[in-house]
C-alpha atoms as a PDB file:
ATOM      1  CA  UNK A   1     100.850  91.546  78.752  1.00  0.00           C
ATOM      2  CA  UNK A   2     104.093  91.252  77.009  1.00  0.00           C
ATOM      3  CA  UNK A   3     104.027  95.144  75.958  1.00  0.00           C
ATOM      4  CA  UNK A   4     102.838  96.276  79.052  1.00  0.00           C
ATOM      5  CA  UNK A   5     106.259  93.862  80.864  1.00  0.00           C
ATOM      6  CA  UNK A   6     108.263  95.429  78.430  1.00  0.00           C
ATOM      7  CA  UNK A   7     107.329  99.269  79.106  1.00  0.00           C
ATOM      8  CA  UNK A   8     107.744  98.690  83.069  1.00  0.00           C
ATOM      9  CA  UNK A   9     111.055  97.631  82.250  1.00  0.00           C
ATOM     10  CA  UNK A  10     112.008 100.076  80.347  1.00  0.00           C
ATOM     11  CA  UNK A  11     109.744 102.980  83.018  1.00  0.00           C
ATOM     12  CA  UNK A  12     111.975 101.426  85.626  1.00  0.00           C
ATOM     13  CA  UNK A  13     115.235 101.316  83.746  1.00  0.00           C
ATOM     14  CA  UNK A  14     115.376 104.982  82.956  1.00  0.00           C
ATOM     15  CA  UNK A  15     113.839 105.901  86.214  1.00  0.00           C
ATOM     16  CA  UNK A  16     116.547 104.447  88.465  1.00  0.00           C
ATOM     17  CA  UNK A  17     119.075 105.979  86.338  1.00  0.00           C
ATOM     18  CA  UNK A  18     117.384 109.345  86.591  1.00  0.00           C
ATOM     19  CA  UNK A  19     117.156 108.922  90.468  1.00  0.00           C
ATOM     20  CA  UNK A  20     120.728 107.606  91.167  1.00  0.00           C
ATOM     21  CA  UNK A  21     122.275 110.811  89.703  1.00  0.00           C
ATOM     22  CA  UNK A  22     122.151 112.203  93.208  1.00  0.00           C
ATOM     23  CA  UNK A  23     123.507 109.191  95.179  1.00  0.00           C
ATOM     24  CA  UNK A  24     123.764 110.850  98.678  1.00  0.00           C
ATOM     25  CA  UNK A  25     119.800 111.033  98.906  1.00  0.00           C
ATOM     26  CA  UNK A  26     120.058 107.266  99.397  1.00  0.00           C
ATOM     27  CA  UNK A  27     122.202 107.810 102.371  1.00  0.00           C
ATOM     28  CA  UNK A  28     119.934 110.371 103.534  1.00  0.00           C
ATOM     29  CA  UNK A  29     116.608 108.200 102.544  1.00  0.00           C
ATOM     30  CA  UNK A  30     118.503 105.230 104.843  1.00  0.00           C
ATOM     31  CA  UNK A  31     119.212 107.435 108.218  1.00  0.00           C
ATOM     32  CA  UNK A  32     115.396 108.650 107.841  1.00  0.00           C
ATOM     33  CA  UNK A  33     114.525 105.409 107.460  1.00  0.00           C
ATOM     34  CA  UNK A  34     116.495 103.797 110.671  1.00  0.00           C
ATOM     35  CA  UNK A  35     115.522 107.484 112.782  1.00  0.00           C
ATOM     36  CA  UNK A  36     111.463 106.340 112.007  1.00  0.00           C
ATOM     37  CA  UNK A  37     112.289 102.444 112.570  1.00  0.00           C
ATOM     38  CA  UNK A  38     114.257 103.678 116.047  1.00  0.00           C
ATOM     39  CA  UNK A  39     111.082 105.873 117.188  1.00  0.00           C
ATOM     40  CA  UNK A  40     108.429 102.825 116.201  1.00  0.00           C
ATOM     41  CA  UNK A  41     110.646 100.941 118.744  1.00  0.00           C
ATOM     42  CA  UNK A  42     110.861 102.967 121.264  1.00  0.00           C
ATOM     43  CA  UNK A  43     107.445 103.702 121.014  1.00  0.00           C
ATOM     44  CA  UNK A  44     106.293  99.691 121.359  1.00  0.00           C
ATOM     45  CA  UNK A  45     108.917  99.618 124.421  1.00  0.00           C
ATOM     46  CA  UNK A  46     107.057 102.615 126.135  1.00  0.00           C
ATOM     47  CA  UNK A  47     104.088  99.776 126.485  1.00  0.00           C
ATOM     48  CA  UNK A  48     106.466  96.719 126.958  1.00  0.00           C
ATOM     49  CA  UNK A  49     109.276  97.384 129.860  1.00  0.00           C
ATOM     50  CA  UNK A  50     106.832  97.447 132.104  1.00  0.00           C
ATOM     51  CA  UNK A  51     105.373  93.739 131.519  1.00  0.00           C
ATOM     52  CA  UNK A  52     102.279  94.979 129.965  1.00  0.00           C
ATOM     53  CA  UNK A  53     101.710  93.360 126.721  1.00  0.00           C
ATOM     54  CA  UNK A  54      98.915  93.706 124.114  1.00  0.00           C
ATOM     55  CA  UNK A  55      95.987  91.148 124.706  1.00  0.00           C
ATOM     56  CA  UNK A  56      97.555  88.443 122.993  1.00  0.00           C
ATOM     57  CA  UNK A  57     100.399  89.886 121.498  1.00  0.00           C
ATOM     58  CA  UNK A  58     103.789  89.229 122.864  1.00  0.00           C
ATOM     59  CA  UNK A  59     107.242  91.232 122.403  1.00  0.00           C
ATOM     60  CA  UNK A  60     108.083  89.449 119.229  1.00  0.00           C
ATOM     61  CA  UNK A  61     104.660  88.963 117.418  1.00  0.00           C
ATOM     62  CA  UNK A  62     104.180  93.109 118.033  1.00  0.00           C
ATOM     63  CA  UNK A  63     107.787  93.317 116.601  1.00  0.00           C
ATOM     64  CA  UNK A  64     106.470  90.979 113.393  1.00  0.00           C
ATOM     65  CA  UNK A  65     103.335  94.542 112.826  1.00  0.00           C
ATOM     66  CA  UNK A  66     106.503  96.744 113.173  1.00  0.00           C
ATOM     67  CA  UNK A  67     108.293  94.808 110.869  1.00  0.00           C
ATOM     68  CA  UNK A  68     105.073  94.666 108.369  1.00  0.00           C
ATOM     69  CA  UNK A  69     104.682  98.540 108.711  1.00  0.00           C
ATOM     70  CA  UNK A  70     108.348  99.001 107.632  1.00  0.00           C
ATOM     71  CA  UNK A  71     108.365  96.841 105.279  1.00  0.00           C
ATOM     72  CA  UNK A  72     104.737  98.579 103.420  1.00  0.00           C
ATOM     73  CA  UNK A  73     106.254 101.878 103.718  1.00  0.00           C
ATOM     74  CA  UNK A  74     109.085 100.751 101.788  1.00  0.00           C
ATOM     75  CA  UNK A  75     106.780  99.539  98.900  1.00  0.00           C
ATOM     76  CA  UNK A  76     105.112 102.972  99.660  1.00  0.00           C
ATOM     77  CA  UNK A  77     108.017 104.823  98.497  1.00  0.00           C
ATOM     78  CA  UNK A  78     109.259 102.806  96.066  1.00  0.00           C
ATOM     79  CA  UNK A  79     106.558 102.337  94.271  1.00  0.00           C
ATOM     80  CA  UNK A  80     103.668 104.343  95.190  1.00  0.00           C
ATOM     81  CA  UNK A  81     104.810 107.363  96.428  1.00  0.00           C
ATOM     82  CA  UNK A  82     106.748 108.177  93.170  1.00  0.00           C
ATOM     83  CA  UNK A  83     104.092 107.668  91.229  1.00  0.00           C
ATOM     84  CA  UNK A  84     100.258 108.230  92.656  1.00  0.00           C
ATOM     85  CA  UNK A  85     101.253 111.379  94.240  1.00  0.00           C
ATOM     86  CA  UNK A  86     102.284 113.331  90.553  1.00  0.00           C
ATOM     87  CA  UNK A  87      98.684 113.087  89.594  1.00  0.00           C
ATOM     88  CA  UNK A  88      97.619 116.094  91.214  1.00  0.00           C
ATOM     89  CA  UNK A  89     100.943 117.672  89.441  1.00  0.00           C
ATOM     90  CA  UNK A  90      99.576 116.175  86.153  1.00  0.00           C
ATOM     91  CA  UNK A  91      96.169 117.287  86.021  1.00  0.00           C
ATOM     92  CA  UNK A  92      97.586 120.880  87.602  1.00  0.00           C
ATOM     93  CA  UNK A  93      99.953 121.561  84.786  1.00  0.00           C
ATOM     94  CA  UNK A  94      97.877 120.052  81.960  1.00  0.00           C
ATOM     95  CA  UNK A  95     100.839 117.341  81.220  1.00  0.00           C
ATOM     96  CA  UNK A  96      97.859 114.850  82.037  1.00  0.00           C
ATOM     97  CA  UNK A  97      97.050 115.673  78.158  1.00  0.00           C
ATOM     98  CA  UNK A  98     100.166 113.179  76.722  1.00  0.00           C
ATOM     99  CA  UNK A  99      99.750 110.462  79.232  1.00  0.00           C
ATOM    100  CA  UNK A 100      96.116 109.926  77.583  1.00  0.00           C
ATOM    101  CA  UNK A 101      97.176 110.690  74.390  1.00  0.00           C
ATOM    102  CA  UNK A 102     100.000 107.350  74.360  1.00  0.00           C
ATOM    103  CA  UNK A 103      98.363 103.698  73.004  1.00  0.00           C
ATOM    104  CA  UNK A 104      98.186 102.350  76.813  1.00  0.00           C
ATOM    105  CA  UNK A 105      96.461 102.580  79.743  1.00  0.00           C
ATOM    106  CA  UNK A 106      96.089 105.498  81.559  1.00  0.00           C
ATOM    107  CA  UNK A 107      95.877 104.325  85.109  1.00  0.00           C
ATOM    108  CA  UNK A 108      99.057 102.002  84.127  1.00  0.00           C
ATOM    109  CA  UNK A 109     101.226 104.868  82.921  1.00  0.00           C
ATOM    110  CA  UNK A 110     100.575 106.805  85.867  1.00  0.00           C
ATOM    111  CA  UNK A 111     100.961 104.023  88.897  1.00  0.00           C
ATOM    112  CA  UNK A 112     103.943 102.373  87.059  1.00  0.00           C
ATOM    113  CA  UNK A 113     105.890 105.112  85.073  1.00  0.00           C
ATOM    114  CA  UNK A 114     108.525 106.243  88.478  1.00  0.00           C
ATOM    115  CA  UNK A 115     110.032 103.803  90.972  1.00  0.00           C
ATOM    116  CA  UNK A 116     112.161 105.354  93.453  1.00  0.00           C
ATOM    117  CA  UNK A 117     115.265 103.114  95.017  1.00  0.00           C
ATOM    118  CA  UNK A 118     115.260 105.473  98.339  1.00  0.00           C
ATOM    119  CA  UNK A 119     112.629 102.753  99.567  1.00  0.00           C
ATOM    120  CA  UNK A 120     115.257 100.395  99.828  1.00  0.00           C
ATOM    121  CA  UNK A 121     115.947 100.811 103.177  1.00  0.00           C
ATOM    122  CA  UNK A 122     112.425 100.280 104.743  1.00  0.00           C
ATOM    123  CA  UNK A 123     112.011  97.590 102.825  1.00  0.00           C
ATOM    124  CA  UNK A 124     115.811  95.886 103.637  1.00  0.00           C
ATOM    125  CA  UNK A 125     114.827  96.946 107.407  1.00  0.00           C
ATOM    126  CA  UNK A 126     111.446  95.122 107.469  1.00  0.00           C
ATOM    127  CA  UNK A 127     112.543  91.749 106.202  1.00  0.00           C
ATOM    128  CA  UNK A 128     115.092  92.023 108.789  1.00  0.00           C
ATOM    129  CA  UNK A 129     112.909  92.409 111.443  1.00  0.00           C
ATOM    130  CA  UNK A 130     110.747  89.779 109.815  1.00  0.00           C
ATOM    131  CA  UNK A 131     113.650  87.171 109.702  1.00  0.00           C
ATOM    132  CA  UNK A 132     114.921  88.078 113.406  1.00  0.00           C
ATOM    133  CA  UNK A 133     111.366  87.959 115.132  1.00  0.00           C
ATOM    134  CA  UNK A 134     110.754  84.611 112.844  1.00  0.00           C
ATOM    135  CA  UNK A 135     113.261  82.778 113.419  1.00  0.00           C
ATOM    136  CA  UNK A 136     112.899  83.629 117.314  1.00  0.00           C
ATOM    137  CA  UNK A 137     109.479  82.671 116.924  1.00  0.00           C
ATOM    138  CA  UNK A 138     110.795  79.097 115.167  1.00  0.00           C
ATOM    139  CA  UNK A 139     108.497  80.269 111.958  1.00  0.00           C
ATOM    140  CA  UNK A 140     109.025  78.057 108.903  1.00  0.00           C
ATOM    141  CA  UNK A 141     109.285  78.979 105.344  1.00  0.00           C
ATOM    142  CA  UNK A 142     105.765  78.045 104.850  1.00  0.00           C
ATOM    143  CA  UNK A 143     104.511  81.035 107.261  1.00  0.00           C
ATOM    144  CA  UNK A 144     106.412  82.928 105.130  1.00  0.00           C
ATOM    145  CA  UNK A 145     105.080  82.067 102.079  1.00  0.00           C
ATOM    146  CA  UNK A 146     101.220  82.009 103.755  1.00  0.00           C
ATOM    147  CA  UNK A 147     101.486  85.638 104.987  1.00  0.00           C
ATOM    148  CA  UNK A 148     102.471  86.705 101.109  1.00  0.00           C
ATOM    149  CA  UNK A 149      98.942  86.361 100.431  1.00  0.00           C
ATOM    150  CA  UNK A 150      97.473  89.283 103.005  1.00  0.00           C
ATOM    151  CA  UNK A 151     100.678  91.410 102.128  1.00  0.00           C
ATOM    152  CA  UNK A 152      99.870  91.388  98.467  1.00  0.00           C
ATOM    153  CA  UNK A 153      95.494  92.327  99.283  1.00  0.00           C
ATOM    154  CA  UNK A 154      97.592  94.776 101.662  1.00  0.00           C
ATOM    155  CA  UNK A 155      99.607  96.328  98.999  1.00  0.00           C
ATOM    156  CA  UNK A 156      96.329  96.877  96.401  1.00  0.00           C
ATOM    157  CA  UNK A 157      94.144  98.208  98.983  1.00  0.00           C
ATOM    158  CA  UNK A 158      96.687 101.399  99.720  1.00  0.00           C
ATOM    159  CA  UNK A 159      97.482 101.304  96.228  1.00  0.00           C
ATOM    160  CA  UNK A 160      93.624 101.591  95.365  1.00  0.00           C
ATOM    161  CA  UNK A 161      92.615 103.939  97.850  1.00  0.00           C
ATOM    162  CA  UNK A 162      95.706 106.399  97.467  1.00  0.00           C
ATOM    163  CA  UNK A 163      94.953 105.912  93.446  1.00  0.00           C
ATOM    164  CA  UNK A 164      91.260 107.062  94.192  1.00  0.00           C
ATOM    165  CA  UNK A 165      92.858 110.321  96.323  1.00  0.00           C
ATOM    166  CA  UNK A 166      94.786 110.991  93.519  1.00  0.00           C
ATOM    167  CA  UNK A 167      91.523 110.903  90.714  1.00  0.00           C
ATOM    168  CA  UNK A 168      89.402 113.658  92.630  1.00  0.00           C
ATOM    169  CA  UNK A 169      92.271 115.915  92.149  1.00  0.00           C
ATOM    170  CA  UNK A 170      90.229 116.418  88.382  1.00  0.00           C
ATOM    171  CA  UNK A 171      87.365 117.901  90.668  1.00  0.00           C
ATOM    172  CA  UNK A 172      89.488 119.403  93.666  1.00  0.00           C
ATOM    173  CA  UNK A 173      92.608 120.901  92.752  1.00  0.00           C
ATOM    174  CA  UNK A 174      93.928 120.801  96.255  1.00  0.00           C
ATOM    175  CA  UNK A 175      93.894 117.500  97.632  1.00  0.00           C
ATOM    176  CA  UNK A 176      97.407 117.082  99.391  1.00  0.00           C
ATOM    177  CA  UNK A 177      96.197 117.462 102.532  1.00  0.00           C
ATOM    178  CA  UNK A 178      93.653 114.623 101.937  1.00  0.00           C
ATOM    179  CA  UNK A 179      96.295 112.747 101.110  1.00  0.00           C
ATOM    180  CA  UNK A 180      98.431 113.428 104.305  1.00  0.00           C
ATOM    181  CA  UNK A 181      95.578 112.490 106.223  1.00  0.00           C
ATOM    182  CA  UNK A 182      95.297 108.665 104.830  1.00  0.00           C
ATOM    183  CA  UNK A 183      99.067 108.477 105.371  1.00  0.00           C
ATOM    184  CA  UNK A 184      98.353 109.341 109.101  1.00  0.00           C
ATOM    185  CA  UNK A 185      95.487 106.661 109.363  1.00  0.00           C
ATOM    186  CA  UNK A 186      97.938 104.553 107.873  1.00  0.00           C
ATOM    187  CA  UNK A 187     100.243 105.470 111.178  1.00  0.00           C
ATOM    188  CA  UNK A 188      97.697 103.082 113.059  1.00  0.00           C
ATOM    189  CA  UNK A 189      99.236 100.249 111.697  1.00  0.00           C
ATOM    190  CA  UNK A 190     102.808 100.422 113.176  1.00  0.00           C
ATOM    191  CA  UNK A 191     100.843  98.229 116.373  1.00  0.00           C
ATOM    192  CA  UNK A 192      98.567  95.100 116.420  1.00  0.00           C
ATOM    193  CA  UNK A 193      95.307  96.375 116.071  1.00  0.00           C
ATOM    194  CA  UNK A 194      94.093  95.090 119.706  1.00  0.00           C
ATOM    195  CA  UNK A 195      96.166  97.974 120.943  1.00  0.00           C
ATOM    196  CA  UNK A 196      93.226 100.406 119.953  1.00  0.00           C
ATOM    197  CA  UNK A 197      89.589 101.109 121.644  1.00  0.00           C
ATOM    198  CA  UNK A 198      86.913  98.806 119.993  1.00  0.00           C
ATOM    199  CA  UNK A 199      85.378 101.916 118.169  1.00  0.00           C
ATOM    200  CA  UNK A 200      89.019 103.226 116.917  1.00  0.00           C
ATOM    201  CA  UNK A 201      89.181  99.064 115.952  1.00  0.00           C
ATOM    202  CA  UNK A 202      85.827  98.873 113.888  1.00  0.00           C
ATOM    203  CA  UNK A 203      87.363 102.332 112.136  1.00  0.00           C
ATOM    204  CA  UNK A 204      90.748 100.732 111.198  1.00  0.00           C
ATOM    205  CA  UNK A 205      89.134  98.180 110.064  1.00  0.00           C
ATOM    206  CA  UNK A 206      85.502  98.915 107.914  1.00  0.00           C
ATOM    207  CA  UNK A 207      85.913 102.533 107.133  1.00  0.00           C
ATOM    208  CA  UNK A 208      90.094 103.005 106.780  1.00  0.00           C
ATOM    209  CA  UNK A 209      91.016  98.894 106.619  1.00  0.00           C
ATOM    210  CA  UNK A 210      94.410  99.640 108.163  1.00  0.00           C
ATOM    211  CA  UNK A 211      94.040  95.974 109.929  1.00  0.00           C
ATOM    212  CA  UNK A 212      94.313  94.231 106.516  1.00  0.00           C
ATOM    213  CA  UNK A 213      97.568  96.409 105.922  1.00  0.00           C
ATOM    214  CA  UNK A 214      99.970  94.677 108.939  1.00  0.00           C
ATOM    215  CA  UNK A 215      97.705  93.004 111.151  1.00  0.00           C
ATOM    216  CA  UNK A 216      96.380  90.611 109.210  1.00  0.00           C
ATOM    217  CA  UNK A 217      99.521  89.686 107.953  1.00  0.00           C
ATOM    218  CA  UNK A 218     101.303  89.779 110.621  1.00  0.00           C
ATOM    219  CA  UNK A 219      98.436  87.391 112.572  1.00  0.00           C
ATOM    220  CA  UNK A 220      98.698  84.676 108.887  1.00  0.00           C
ATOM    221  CA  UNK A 221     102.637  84.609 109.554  1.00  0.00           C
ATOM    222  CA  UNK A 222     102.226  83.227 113.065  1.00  0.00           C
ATOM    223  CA  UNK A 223      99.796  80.890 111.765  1.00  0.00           C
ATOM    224  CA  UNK A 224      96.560  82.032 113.467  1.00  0.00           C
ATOM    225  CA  UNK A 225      95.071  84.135 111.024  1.00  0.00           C
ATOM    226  CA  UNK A 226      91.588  83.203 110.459  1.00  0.00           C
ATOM    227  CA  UNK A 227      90.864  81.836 106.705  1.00  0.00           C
ATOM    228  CA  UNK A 228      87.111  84.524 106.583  1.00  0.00           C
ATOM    229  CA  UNK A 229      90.019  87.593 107.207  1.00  0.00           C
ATOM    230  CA  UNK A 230      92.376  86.226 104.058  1.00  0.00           C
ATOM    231  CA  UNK A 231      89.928  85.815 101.942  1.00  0.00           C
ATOM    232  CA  UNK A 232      87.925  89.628 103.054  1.00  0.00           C
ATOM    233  CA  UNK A 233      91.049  90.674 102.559  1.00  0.00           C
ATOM    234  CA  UNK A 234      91.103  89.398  99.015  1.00  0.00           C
ATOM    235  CA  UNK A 235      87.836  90.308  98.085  1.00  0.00           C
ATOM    236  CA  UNK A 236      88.034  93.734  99.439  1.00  0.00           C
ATOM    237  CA  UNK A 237      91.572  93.908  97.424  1.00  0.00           C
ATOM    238  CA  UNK A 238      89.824  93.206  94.312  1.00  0.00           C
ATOM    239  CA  UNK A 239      87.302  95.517  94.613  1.00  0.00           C
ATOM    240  CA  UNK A 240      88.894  98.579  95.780  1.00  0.00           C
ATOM    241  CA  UNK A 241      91.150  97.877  92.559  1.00  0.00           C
ATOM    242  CA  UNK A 242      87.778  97.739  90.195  1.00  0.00           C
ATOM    243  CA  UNK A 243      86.671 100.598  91.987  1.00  0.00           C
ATOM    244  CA  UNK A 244      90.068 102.787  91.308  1.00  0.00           C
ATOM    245  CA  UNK A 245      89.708 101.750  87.524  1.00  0.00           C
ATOM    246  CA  UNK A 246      85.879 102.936  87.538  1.00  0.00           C
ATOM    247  CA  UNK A 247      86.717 106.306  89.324  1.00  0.00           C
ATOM    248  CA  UNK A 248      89.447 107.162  87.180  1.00  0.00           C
ATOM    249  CA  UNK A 249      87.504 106.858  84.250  1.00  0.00           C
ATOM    250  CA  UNK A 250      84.756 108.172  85.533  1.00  0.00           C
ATOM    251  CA  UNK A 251      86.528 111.616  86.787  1.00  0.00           C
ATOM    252  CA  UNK A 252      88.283 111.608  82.788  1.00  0.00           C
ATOM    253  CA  UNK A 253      84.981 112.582  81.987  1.00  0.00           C
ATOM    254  CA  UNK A 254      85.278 115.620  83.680  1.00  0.00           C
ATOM    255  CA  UNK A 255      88.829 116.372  82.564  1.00  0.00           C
ATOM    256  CA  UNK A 256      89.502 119.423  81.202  1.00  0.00           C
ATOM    257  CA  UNK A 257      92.451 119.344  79.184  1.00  0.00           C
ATOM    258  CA  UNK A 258      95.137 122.321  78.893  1.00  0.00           C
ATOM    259  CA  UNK A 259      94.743 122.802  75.617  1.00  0.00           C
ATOM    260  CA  UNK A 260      90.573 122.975  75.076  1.00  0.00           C
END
């Protein structure tokens, strides 16, 4: 574990440098981010000025999902985005070849080797709306802490199912779109999930578990989240992340590399 600390560091150190080499991307990454944020609003107001509310779901605990979406899509591209979707790239141009020729794990090398700071702003933007709703809300620390739980399962289930996108790209070449298409489902989760049909709500939740993503969260930081969700979210965490690992080495099987 100590190697494997010490090569993120150093994947992280040089990446940053590479990245803040063109400075005004961050400025352009942080209007983006507040022009999304501003239509997410507006959006949630559309159903609001009017006194409707979602079925149980008041104008601050909806404002807690926003703030839970904003927040995941700035671990999305800070994290994820950077790295899970060059694996189409790799296998495309053969460079694929070194990462599983180097003494550590493949799947590690490509999920960890980029991390992009024009996430930032997402991410600064979602605890604030966090914080703000909170503290109008009177949430302690301790809901806080609570909700970290769901937000982490939340975090490995994209990153497992995005990770599994990226691994048929050894069969199917062209897989961007397919891609695209979970980062629309993913859309669903700007609202509580209430706000959908009850067929659109078993999909969001058993085929693309988009619920688990800010919902559940959301629901464990005001302290009503039931203790079965947590801990399916937990087990459905760790199983989409054994499932990513068996995939991946499953599809290397298949791997043809550039120079056989």
């Amino acid at each position: 574990m100590v190697k494997y600390w010490r090569i993120l560091r150093l994947f992280w150190s040089t990446a940053i440098a590479a990245e803040l080499e063109y400075r005004l991307n961050f400025v352009i990454a942080a209007l983006s981010s507040v022009g999304n944020l501003a239509g997410s609003l507006f959006s949630l107001f559309l159903f609001y000025r009017t006194g409707y509310q979602f079925a149980g779901w008041s104008w601050q605990e909806a404002m807690l999902v926003v703030g839970m979406f904003t927040f995941l899509q700035g671990i999305s591209q800070t994290f994820l985005s950077p790295n899970l979707n060059r694996i189409v790239d790799q296998v495309q141009q053969g460079t694929l070849d070194y990462v599983l020729l180097k003494p550590i794990s493949s799947q590690f090398w490509l999920s960890t080797r980029m991390v992009s700071p024009w996430g930032l702003p997402d991410l600064l933007l979602g605890l604030m709306i966090l914080i703000y709703m909170g503290s109008s809300l009177g949430l302690s620390p301790a809901n806080y802490v609570f909700s970290l739980i769901p937000v982490g399962c939340g975090v490995l289930i994209l990153y497992s199912l995005w990770f599994m996108l990226g691994a048929t790209s050894i069969w199917f070449v062209k897989i961007y779109n397919v891609t695209e298409v979970l980062r629309g489902f993913l859309e669903a989760g700007r609202y509580p999930i209430v706000a959908y049909p009850a067929t659109y709500r078993f999909f969001f939740t058993f085929i693309v578990p988009v619920t688990f993503l800010t919902t559940i969260p959301a629901e464990t930081m005001l302290g009503r989240s039931p203790t079965p969700w947590i801990i399916g979210a937990a087990g459905l965490s760790s199983v989409l992340l054994v499932l990513s690992n068996t995939v991946w080495r499953f599809a290397l099987r298949f791997y043809t590399s550039a120079s056989s």
